[in-house]
Each structure stands twice: as structure tokens, then as C-alpha cells.
PDB file of N, CA and C in Angstrom:
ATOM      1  N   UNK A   1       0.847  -1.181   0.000  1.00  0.00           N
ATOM      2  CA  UNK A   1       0.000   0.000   0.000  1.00  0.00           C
ATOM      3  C   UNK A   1       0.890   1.240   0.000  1.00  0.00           C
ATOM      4  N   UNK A   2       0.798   2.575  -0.793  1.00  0.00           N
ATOM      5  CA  UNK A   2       1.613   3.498  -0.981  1.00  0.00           C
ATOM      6  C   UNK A   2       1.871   3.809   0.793  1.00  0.00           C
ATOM      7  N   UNK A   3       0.317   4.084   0.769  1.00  0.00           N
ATOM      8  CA  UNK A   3       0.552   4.895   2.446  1.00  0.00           C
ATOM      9  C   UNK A   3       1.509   4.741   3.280  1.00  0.00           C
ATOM     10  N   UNK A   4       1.832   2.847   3.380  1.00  0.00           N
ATOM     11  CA  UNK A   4       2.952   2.333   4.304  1.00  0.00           C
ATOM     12  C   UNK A   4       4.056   2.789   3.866  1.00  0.00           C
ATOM     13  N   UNK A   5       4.207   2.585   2.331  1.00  0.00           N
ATOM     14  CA  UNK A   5       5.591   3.068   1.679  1.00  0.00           C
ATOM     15  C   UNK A   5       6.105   4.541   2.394  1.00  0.00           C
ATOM     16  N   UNK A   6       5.126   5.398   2.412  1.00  0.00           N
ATOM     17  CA  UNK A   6       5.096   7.090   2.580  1.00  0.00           C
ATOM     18  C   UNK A   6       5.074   7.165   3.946  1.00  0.00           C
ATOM     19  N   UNK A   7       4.390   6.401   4.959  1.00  0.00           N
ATOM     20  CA  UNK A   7       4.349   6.655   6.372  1.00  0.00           C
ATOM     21  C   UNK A   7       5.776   6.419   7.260  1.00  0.00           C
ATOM     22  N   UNK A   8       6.997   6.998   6.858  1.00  0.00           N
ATOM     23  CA  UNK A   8       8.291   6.942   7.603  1.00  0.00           C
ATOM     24  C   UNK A   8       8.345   8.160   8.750  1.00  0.00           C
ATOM     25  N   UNK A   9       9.610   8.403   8.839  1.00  0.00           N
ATOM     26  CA  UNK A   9       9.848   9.292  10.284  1.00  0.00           C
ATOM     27  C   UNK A   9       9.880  10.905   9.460  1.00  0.00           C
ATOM     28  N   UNK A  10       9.584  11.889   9.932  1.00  0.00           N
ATOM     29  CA  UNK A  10       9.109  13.254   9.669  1.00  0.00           C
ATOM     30  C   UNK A  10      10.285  13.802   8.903  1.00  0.00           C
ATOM     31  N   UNK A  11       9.729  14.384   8.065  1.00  0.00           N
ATOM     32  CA  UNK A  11      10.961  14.739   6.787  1.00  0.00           C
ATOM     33  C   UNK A  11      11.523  13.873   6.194  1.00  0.00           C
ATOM     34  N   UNK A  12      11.760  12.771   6.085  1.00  0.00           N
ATOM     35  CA  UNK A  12      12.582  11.849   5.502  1.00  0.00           C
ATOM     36  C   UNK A  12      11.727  11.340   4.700  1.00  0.00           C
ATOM     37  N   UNK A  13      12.251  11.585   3.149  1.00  0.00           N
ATOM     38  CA  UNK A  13      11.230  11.355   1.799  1.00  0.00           C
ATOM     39  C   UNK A  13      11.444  10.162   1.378  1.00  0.00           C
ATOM     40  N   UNK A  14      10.998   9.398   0.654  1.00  0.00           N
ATOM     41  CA  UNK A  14      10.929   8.304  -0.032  1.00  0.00           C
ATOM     42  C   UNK A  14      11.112   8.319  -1.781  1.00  0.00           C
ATOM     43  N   UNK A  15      11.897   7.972  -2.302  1.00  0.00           N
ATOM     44  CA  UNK A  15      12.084   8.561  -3.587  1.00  0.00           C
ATOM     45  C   UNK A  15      11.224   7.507  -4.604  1.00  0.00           C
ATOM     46  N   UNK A  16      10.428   7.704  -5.959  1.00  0.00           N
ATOM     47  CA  UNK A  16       9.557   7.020  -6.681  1.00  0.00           C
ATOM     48  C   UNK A  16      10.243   5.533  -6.507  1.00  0.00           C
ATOM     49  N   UNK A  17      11.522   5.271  -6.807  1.00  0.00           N
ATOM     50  CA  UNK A  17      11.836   4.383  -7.264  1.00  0.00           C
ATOM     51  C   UNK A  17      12.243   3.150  -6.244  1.00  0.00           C
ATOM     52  N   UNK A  18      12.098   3.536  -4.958  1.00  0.00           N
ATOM     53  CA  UNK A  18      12.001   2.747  -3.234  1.00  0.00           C
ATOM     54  C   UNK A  18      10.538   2.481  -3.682  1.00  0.00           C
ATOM     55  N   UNK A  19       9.347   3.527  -3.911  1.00  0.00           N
ATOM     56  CA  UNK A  19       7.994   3.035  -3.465  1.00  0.00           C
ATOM     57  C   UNK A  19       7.431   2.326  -4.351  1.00  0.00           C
ATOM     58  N   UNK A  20       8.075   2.381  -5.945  1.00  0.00           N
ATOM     59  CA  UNK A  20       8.004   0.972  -6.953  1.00  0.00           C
ATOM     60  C   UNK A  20       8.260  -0.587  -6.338  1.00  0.00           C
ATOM     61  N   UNK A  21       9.192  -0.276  -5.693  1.00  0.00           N
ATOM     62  CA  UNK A  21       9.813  -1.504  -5.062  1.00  0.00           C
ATOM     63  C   UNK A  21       9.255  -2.432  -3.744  1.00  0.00           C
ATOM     64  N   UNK A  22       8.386  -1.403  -3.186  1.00  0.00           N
ATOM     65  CA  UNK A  22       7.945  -1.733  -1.717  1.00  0.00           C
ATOM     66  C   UNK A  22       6.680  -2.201  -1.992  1.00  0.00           C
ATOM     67  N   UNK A  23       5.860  -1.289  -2.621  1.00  0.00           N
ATOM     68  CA  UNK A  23       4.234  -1.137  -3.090  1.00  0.00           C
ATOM     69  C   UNK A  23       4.224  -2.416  -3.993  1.00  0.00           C
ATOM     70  N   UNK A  24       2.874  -3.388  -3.983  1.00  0.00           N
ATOM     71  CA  UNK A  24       2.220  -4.555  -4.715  1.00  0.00           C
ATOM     72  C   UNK A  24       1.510  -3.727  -5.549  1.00  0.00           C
ATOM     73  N   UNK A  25       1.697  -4.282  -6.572  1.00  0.00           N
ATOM     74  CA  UNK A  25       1.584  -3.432  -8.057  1.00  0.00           C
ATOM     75  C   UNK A  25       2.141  -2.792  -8.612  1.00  0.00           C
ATOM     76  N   UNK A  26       3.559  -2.463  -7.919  1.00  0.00           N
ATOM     77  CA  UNK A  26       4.098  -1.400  -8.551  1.00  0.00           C
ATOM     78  C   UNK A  26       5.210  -1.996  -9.174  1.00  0.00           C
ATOM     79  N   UNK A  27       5.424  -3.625  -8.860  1.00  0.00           N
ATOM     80  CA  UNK A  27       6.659  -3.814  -8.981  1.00  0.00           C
ATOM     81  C   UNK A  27       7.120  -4.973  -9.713  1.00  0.00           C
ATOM     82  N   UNK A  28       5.703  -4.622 -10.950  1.00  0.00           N
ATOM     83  CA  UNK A  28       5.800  -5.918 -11.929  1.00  0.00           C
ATOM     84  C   UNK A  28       6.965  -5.075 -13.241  1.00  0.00           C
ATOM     85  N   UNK A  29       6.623  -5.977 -14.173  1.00  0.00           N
ATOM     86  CA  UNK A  29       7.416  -5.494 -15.360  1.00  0.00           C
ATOM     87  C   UNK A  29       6.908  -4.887 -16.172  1.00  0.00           C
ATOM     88  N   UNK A  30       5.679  -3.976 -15.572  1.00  0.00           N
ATOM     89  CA  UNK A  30       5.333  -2.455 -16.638  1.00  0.00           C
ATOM     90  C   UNK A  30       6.137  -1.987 -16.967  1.00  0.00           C
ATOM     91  N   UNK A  31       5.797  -1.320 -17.886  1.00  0.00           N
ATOM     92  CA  UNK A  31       6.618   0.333 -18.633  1.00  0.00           C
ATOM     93  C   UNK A  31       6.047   1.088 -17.400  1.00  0.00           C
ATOM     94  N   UNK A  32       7.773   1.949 -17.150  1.00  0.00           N
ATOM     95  CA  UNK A  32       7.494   3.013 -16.217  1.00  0.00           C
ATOM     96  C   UNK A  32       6.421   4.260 -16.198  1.00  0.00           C
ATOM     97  N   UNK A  33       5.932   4.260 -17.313  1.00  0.00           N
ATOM     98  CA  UNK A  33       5.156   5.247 -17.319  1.00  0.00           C
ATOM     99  C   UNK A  33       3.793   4.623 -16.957  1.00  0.00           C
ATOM    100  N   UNK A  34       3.655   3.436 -17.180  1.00  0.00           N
ATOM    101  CA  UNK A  34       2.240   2.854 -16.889  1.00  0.00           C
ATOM    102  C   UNK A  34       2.291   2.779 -15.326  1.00  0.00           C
ATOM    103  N   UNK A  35       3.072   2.585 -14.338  1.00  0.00           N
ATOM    104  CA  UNK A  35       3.358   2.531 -12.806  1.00  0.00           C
ATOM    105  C   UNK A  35       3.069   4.060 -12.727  1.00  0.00           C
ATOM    106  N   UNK A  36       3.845   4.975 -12.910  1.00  0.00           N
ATOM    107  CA  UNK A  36       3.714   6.251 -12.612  1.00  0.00           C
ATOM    108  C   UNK A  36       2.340   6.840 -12.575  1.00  0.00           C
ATOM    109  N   UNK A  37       1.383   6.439 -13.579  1.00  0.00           N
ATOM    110  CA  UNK A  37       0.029   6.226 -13.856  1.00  0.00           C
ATOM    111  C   UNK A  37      -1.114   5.739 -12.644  1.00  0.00           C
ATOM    112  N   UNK A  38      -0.688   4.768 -12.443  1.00  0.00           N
ATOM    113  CA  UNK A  38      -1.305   4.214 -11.044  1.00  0.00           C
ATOM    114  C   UNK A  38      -0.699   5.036  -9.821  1.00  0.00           C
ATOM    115  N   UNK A  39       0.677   5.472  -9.474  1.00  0.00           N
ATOM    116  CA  UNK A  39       0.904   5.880  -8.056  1.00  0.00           C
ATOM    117  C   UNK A  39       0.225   6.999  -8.846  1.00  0.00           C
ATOM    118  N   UNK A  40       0.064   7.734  -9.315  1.00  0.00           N
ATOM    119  CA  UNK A  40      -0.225   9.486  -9.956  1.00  0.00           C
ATOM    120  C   UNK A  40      -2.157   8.918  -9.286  1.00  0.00           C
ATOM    121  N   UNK A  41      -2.822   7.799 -10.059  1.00  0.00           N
ATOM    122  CA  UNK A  41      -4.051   7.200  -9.305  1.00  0.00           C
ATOM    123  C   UNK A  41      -3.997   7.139  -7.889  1.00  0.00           C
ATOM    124  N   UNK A  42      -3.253   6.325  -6.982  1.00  0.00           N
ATOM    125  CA  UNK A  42      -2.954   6.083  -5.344  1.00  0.00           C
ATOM    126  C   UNK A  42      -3.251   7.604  -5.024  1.00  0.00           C
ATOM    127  N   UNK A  43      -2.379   8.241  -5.488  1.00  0.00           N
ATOM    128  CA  UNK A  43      -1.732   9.699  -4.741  1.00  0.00           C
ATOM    129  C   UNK A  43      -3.213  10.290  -4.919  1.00  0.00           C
ATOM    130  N   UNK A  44      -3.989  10.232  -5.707  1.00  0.00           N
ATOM    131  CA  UNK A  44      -5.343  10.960  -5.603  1.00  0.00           C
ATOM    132  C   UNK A  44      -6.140  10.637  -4.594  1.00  0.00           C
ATOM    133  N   UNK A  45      -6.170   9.057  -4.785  1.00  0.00           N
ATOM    134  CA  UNK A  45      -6.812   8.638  -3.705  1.00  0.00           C
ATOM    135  C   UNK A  45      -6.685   8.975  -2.837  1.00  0.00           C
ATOM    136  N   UNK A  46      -5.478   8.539  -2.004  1.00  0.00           N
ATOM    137  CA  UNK A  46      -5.166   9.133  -0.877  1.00  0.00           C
ATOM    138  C   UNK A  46      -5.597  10.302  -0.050  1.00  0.00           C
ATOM    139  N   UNK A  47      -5.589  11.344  -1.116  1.00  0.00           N
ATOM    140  CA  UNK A  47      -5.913  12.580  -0.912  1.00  0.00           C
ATOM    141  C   UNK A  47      -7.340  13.068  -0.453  1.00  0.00           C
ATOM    142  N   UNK A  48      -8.231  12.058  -1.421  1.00  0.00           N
ATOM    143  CA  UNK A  48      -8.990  12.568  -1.555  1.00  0.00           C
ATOM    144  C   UNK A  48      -9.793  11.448   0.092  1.00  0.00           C
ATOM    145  N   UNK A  49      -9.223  10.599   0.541  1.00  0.00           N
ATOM    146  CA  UNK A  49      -9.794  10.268   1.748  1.00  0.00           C
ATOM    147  C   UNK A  49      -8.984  11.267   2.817  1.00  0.00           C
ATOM    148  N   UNK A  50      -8.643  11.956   2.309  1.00  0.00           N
ATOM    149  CA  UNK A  50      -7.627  13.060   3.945  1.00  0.00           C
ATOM    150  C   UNK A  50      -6.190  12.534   4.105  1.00  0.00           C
ATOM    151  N   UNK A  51      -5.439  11.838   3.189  1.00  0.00           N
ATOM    152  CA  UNK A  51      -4.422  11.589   3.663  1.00  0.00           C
ATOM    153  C   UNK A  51      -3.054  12.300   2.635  1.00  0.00           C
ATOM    154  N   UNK A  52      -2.756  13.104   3.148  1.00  0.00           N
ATOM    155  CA  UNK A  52      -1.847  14.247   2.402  1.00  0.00           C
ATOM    156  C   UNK A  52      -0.552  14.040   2.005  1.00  0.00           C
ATOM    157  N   UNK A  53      -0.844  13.097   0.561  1.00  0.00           N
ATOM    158  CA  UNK A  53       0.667  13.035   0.318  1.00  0.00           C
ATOM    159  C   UNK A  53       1.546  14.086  -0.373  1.00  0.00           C
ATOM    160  N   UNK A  54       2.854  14.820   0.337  1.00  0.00           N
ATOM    161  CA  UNK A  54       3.616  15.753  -0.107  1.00  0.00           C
ATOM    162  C   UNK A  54       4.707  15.070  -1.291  1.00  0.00           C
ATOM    163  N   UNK A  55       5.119  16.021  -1.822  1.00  0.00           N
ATOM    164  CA  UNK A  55       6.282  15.774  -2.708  1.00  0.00           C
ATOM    165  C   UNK A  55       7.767  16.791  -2.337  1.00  0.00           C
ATOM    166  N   UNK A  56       8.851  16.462  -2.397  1.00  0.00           N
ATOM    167  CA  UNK A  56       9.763  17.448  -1.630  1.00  0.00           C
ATOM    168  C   UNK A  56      10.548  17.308  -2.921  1.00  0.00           C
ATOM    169  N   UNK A  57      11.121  18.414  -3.786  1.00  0.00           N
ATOM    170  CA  UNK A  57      12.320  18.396  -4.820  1.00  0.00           C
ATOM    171  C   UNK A  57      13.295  17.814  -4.019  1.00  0.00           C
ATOM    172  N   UNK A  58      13.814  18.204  -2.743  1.00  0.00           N
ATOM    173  CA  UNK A  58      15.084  18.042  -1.956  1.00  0.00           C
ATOM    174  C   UNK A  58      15.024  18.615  -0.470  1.00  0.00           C
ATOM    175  N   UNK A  59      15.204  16.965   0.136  1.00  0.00           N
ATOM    176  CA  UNK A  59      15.141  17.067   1.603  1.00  0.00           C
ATOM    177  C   UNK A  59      16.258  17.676   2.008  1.00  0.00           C
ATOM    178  N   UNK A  60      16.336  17.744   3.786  1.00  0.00           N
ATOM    179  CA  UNK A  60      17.542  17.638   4.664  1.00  0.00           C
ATOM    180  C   UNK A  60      19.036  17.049   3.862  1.00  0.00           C
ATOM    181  N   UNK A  61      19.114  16.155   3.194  1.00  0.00           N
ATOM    182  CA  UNK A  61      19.876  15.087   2.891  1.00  0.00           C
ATOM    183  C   UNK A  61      19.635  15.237   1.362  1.00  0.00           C
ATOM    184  N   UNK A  62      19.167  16.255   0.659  1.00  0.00           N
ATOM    185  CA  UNK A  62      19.080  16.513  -0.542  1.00  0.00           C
ATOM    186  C   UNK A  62      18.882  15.607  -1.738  1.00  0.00           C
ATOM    187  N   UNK A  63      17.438  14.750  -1.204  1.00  0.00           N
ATOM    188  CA  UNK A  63      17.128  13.528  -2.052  1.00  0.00           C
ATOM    189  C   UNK A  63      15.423  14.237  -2.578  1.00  0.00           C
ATOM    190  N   UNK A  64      15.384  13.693  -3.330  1.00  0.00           N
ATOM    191  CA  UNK A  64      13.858  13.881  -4.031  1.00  0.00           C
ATOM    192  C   UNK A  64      12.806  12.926  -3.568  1.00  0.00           C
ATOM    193  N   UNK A  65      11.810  13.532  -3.407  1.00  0.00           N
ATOM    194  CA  UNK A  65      10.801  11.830  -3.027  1.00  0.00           C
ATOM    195  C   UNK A  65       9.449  12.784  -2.523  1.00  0.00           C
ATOM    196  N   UNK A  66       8.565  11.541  -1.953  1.00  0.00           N
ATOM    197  CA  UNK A  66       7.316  11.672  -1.490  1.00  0.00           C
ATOM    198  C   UNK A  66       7.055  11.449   0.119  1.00  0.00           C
ATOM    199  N   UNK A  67       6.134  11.819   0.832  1.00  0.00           N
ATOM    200  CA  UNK A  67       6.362  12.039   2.304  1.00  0.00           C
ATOM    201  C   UNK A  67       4.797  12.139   2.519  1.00  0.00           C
ATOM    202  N   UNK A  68       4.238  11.366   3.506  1.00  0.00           N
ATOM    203  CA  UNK A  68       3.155  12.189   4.379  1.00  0.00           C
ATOM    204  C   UNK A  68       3.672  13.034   5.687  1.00  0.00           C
ATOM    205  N   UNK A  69       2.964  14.217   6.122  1.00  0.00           N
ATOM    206  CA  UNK A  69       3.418  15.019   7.193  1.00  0.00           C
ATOM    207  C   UNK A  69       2.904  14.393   8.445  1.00  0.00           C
ATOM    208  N   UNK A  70       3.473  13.795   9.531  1.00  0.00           N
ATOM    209  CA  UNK A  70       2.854  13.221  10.530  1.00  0.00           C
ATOM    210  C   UNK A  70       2.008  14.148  11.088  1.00  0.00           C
ATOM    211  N   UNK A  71       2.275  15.109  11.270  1.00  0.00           N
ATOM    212  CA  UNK A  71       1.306  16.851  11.902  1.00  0.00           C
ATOM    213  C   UNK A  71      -0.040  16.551  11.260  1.00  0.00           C
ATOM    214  N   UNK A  72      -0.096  16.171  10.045  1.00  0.00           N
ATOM    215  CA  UNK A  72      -1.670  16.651   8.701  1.00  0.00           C
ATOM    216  C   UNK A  72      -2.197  15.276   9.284  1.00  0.00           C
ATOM    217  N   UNK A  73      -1.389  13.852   9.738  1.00  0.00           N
ATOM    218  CA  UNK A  73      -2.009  12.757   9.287  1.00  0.00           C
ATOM    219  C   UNK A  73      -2.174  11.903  10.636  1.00  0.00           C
ATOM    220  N   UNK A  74      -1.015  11.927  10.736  1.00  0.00           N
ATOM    221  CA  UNK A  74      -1.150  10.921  12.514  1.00  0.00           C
ATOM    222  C   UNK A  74      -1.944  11.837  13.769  1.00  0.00           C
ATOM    223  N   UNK A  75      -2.438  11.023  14.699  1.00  0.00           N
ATOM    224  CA  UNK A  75      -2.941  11.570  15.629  1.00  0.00           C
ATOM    225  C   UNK A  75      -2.003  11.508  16.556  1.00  0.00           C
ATOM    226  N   UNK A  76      -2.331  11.990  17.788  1.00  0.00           N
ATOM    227  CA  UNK A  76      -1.632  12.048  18.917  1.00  0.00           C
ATOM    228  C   UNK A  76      -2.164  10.431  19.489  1.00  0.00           C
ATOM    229  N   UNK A  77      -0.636   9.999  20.501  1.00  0.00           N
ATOM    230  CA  UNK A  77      -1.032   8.657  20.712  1.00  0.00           C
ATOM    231  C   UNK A  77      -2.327   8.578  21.963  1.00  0.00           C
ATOM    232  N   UNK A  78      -3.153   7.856  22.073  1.00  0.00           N
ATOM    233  CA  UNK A  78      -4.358   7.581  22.731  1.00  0.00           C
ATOM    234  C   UNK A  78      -3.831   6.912  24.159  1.00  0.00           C
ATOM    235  N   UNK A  79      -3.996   7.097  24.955  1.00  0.00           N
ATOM    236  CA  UNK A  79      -3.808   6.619  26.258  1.00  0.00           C
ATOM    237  C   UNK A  79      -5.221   6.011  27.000  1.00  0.00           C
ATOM    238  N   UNK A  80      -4.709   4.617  27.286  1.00  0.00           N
ATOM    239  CA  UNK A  80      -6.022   3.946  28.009  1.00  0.00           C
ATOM    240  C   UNK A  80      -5.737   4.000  29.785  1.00  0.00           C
ATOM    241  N   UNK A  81      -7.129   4.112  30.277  1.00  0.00           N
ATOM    242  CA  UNK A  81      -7.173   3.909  31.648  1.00  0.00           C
ATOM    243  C   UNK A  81      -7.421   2.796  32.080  1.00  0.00           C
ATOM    244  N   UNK A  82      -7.187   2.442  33.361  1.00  0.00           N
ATOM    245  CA  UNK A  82      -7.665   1.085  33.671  1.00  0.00           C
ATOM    246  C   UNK A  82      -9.091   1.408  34.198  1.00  0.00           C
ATOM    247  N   UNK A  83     -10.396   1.891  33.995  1.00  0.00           N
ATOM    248  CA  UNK A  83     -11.566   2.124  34.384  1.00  0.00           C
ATOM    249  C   UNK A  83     -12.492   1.519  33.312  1.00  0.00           C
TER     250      UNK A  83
END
């Protein structure tokens, strides 16, 4: 699933060609442009249920890639009581 691919530690991007590799479907023997096609599909999706995938030209570490913002997407962790 892209999301897992994209859900890493804050700022640290994922570049197309890691989330070809990770993601089921992405990592048959299409033509690259037909993959790009489908994540360009995912990435809508995503979006369009609330889950905000960014694109960064160049991180910290001056790599290119894709990122969700934990701030836009994760919640704060939930704490249970014993009651």
C-alpha cells in the first residue's frame, strides 16, 4: 500500500523508485510510465480520503521523493485507563 511506503519518520522522503519496489503493483514489469500512472491514481486517492501526500524536490539530505506530514495525518497517541 503506498501509504505504508510514505508513512516513515518526519521529513525523511521516499524517492519514486524505493515506493516501486515496496508497493504490490508497482513492482511488476510495466513500462514506467504505466506505474507512474497508477501511483499518480494512489496519490489521488489518498488525498482525496484526507491523507496528504507531499512531494519534496530536496530534503535535509538533498534527495527527491514523497512524504506524508505526521502533523496533517497521525494523531496524537491515545492513552487507556484502567476504568
Amino acid at each position: 500500500m503506498t501509504e505504508a511506503a510514505l508513512a516513515g519518520a518526519d521529513g525523511v522522503t521516499v524517492p519514486f523508485a524505493v515506493i516501486r519496489k515496496l508497493v504490490v503493483g508497482y513492482s511488476d514489469l510495466a513500462r514506467e510510465d504505466a506505474v507512474e500512472k497508477r501511483f499518480d491514481r494512489d496519490k489521488k486517492e489518498l488525498r482525496e480520503i484526507g491523507i496528504p501526500v507531499e512531494y519534496v524536490q530536496s530534503d535535509e539530505q538533498g534527495r527527491d521523493g514523497y512524504y506524508i506530514p505526521r502533523e496533517q495525518y497521525f494523531h496524537t497517541e491515545l492513552k487507556m485507563t484502567g476504568d
